[in-house]
N, C-alpha and C. Protein backbone atom coordinates (compact mmCIF):
# COMPACT_ATOMS: atom_id res chain seq x y z
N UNK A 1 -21.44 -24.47 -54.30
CA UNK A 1 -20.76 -25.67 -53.85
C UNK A 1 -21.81 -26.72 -53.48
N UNK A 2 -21.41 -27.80 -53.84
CA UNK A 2 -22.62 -28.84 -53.44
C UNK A 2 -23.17 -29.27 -52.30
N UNK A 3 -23.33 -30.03 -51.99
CA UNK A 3 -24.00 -29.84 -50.11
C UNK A 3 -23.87 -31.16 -49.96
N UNK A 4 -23.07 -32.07 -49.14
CA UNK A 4 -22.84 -33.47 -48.83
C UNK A 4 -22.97 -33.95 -47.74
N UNK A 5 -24.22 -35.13 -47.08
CA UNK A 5 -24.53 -36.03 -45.82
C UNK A 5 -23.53 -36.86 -45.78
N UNK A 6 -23.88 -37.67 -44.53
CA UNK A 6 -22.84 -38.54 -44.08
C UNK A 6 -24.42 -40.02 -44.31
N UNK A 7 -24.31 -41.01 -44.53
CA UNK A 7 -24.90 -41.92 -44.80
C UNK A 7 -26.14 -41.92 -43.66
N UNK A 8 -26.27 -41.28 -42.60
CA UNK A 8 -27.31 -41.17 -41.97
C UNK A 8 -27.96 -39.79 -42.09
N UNK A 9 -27.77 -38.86 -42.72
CA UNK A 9 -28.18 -37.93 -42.88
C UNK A 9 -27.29 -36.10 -42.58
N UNK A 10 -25.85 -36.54 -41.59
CA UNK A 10 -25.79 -35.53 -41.18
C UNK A 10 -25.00 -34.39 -42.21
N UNK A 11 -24.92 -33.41 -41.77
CA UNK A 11 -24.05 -32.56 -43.19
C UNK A 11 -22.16 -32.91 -42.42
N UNK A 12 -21.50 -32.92 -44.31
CA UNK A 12 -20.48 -33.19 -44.18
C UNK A 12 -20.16 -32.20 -44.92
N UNK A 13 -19.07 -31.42 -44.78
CA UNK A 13 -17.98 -30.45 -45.33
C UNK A 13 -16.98 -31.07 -45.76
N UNK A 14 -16.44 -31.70 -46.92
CA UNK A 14 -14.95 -32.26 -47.17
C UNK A 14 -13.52 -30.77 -47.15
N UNK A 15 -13.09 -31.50 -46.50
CA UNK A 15 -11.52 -30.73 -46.38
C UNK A 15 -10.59 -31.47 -47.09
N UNK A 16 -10.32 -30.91 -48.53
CA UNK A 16 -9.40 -31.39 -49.42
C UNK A 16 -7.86 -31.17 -49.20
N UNK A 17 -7.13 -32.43 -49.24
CA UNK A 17 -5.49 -32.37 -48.81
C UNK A 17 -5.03 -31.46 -50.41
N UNK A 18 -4.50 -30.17 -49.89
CA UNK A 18 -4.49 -28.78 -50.59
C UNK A 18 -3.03 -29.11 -50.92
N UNK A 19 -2.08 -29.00 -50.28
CA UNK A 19 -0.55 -29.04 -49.97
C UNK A 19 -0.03 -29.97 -48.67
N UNK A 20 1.32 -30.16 -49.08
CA UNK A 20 2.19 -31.16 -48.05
C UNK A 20 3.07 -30.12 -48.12
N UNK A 21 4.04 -29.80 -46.98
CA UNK A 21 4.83 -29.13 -46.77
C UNK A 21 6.33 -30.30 -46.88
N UNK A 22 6.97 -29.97 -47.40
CA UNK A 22 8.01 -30.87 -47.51
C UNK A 22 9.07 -30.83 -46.17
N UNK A 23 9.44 -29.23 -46.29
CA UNK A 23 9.95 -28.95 -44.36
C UNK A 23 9.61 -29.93 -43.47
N UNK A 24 8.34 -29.80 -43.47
CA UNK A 24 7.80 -30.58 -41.99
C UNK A 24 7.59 -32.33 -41.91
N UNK A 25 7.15 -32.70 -43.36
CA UNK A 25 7.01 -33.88 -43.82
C UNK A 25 8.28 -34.94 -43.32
N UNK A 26 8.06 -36.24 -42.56
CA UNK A 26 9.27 -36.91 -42.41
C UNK A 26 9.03 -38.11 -43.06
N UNK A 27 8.08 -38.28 -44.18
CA UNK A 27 8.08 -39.38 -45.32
C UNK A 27 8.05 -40.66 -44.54
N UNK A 28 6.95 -41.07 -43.13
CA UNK A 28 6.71 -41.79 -42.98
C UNK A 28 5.86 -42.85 -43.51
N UNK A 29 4.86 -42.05 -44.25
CA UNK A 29 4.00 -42.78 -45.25
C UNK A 29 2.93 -43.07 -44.87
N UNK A 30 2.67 -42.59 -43.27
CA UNK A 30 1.15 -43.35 -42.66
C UNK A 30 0.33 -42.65 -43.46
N UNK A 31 0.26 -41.18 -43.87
CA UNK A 31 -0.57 -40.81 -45.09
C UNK A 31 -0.97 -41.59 -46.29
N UNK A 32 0.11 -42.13 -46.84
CA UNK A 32 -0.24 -43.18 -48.07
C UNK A 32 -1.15 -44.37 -47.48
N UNK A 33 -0.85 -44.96 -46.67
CA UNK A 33 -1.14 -46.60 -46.56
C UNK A 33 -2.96 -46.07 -46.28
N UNK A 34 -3.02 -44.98 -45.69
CA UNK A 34 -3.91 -44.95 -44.94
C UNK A 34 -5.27 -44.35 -46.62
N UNK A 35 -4.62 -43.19 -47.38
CA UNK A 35 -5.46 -43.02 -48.78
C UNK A 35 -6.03 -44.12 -49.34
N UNK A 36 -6.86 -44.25 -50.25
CA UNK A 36 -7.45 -45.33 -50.99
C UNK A 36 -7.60 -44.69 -52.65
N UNK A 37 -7.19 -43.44 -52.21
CA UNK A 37 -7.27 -42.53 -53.71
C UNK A 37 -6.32 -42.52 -54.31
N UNK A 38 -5.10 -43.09 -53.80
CA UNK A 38 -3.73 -42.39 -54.71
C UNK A 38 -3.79 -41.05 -55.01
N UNK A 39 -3.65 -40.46 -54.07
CA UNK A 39 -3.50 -38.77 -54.02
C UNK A 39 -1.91 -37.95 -53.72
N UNK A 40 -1.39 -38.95 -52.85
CA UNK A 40 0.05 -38.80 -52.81
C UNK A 40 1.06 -39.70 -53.25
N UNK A 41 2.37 -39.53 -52.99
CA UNK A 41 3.58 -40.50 -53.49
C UNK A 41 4.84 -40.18 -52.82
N UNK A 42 5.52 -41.42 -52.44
CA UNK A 42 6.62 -40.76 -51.66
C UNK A 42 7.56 -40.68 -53.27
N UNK A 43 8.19 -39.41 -52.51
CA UNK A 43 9.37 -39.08 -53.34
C UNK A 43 10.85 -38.82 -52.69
N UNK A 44 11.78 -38.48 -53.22
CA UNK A 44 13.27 -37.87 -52.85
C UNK A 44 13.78 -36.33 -52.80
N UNK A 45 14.04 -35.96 -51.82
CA UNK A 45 14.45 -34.16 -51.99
C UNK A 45 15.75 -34.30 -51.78
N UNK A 46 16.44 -33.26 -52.70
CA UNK A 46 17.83 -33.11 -52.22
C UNK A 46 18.26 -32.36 -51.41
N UNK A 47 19.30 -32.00 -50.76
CA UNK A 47 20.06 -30.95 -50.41
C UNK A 47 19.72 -29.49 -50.46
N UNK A 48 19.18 -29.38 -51.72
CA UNK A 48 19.27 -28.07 -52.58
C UNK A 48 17.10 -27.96 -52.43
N UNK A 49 16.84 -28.86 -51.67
CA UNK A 49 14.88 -28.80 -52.09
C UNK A 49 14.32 -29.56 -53.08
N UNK A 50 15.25 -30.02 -53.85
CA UNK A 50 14.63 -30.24 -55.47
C UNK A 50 14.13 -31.79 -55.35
N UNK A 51 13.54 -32.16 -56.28
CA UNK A 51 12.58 -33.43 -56.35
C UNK A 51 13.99 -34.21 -56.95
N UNK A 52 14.00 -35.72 -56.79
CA UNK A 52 14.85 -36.28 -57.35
C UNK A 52 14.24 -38.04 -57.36
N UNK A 53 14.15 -38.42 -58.27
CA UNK A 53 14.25 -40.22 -58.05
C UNK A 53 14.24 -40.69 -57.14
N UNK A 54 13.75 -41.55 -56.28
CA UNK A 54 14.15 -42.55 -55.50
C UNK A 54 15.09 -43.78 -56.06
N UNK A 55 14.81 -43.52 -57.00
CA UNK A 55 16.13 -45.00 -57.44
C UNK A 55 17.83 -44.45 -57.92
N UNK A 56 17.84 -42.62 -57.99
CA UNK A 56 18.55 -42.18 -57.83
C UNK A 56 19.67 -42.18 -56.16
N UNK A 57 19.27 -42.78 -55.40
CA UNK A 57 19.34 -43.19 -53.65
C UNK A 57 20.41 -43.45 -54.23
N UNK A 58 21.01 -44.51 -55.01
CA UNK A 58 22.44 -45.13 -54.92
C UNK A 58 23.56 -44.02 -55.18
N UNK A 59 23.00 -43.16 -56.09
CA UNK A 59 24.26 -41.91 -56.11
C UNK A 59 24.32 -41.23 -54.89
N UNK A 60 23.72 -40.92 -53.95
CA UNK A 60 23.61 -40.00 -52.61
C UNK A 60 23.09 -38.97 -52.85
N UNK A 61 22.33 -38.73 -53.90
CA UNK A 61 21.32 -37.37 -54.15
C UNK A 61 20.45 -37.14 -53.03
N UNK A 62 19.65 -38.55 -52.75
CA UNK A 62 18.52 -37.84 -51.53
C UNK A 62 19.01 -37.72 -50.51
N UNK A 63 18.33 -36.59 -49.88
CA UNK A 63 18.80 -35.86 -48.53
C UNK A 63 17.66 -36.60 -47.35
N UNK A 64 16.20 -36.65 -48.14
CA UNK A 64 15.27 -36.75 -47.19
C UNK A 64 14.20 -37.25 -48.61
N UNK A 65 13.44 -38.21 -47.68
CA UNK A 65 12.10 -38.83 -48.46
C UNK A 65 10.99 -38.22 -47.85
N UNK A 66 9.83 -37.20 -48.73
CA UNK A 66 8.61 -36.82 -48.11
C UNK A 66 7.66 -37.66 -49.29
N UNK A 67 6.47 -36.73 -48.79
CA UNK A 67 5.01 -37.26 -49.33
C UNK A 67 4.79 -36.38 -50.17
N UNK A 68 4.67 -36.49 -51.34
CA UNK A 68 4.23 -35.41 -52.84
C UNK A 68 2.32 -35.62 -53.09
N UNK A 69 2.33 -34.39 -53.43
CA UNK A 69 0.99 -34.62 -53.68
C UNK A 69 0.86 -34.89 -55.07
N UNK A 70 0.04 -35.80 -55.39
CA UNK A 70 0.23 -36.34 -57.29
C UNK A 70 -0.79 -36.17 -57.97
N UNK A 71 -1.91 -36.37 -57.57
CA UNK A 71 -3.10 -36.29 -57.88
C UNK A 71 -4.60 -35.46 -56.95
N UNK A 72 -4.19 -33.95 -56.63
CA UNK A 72 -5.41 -33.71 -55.71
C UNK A 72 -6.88 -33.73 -56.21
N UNK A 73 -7.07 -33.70 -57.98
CA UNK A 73 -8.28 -33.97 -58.22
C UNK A 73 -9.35 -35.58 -57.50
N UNK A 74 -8.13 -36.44 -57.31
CA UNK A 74 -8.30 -37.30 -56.55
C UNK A 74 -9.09 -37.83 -55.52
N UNK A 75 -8.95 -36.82 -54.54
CA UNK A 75 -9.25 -36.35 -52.93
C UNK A 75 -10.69 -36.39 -52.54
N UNK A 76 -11.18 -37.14 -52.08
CA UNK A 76 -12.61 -36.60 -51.35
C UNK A 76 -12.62 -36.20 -50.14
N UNK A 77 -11.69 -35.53 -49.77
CA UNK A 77 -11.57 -34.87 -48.63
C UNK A 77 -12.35 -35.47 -47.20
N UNK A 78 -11.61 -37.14 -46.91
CA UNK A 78 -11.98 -37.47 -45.78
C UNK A 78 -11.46 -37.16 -44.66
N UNK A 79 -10.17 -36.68 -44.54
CA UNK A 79 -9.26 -35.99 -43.91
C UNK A 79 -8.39 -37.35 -42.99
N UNK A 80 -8.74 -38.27 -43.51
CA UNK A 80 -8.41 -39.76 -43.15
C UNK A 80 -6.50 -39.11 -42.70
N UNK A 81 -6.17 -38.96 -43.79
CA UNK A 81 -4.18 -38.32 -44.19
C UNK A 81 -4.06 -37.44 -42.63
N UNK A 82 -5.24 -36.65 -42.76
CA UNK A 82 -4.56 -35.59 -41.38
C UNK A 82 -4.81 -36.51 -40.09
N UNK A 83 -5.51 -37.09 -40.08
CA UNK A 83 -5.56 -37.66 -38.54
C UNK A 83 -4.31 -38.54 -38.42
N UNK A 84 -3.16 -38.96 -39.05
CA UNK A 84 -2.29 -40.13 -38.89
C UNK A 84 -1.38 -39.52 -38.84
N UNK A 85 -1.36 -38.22 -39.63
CA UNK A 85 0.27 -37.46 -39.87
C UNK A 85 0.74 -37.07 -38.50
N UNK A 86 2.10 -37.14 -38.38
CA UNK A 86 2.50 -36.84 -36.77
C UNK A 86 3.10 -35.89 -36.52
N UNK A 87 3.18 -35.16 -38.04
CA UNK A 87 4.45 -33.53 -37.40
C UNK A 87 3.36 -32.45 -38.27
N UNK A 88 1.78 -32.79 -38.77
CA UNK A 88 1.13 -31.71 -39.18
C UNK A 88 1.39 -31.00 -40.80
N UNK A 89 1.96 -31.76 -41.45
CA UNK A 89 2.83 -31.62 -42.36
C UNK A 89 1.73 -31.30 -43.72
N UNK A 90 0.19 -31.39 -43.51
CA UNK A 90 -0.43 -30.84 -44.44
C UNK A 90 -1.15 -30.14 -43.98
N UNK A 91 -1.77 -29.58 -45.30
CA UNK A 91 -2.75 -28.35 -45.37
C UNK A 91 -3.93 -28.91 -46.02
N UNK A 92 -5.54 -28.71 -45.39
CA UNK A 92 -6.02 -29.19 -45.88
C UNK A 92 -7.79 -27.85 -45.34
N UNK A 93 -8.35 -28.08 -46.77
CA UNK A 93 -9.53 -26.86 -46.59
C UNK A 93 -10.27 -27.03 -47.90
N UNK A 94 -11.27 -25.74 -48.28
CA UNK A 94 -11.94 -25.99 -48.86
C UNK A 94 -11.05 -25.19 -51.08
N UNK A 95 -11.07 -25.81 -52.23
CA UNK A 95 -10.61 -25.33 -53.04
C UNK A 95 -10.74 -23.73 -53.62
């Protein structure tokens, strides 16, 4: 594994956002605004768990809006996402 400083020299370990738990997730979004990677996306869950459209909303499919993970190759694991989230709703470590 490669070995990464922080701009003054010190050692940094990145902790890559691994998984979002959808359970816990309440699709506030401070995770998104706060990325610069596009690593996540809000999406729509139904009833049943399942992924659904957001523009599907007008039929009454979504139950609940969380945070999908879209892209983790993405990630430089600043852990920026975990410090904002408020119910703990990811998982985040080494690949």
């Amino acid at each position: 594994m490669a070995q990464f400083t922080t701009r003054d020299g010190r050692p940094f370990e990145p902790e890559y956002l691994l998984a979002i738990d959808p359970k816990i997730c309440i699709g506030c979004g401070r995770c998104f605004k706060v990325c610069s990677r596009n690593v996540m996306t809000l999406r729509g869950m139904d009833e049943d768990g399942r992924w659904v459209d957001l523009d599907e909303e007008d039929d009454g499919d979504v139950e609940k809006k969380v945070m999908m993970l879209i892209d983790e190759g993405a990630c430089i694991g600043c852990g920026s996402c975990a410090r904002v989230c408020p119910t703990g709703a990811q998982r985040h470590g080494r690949p």
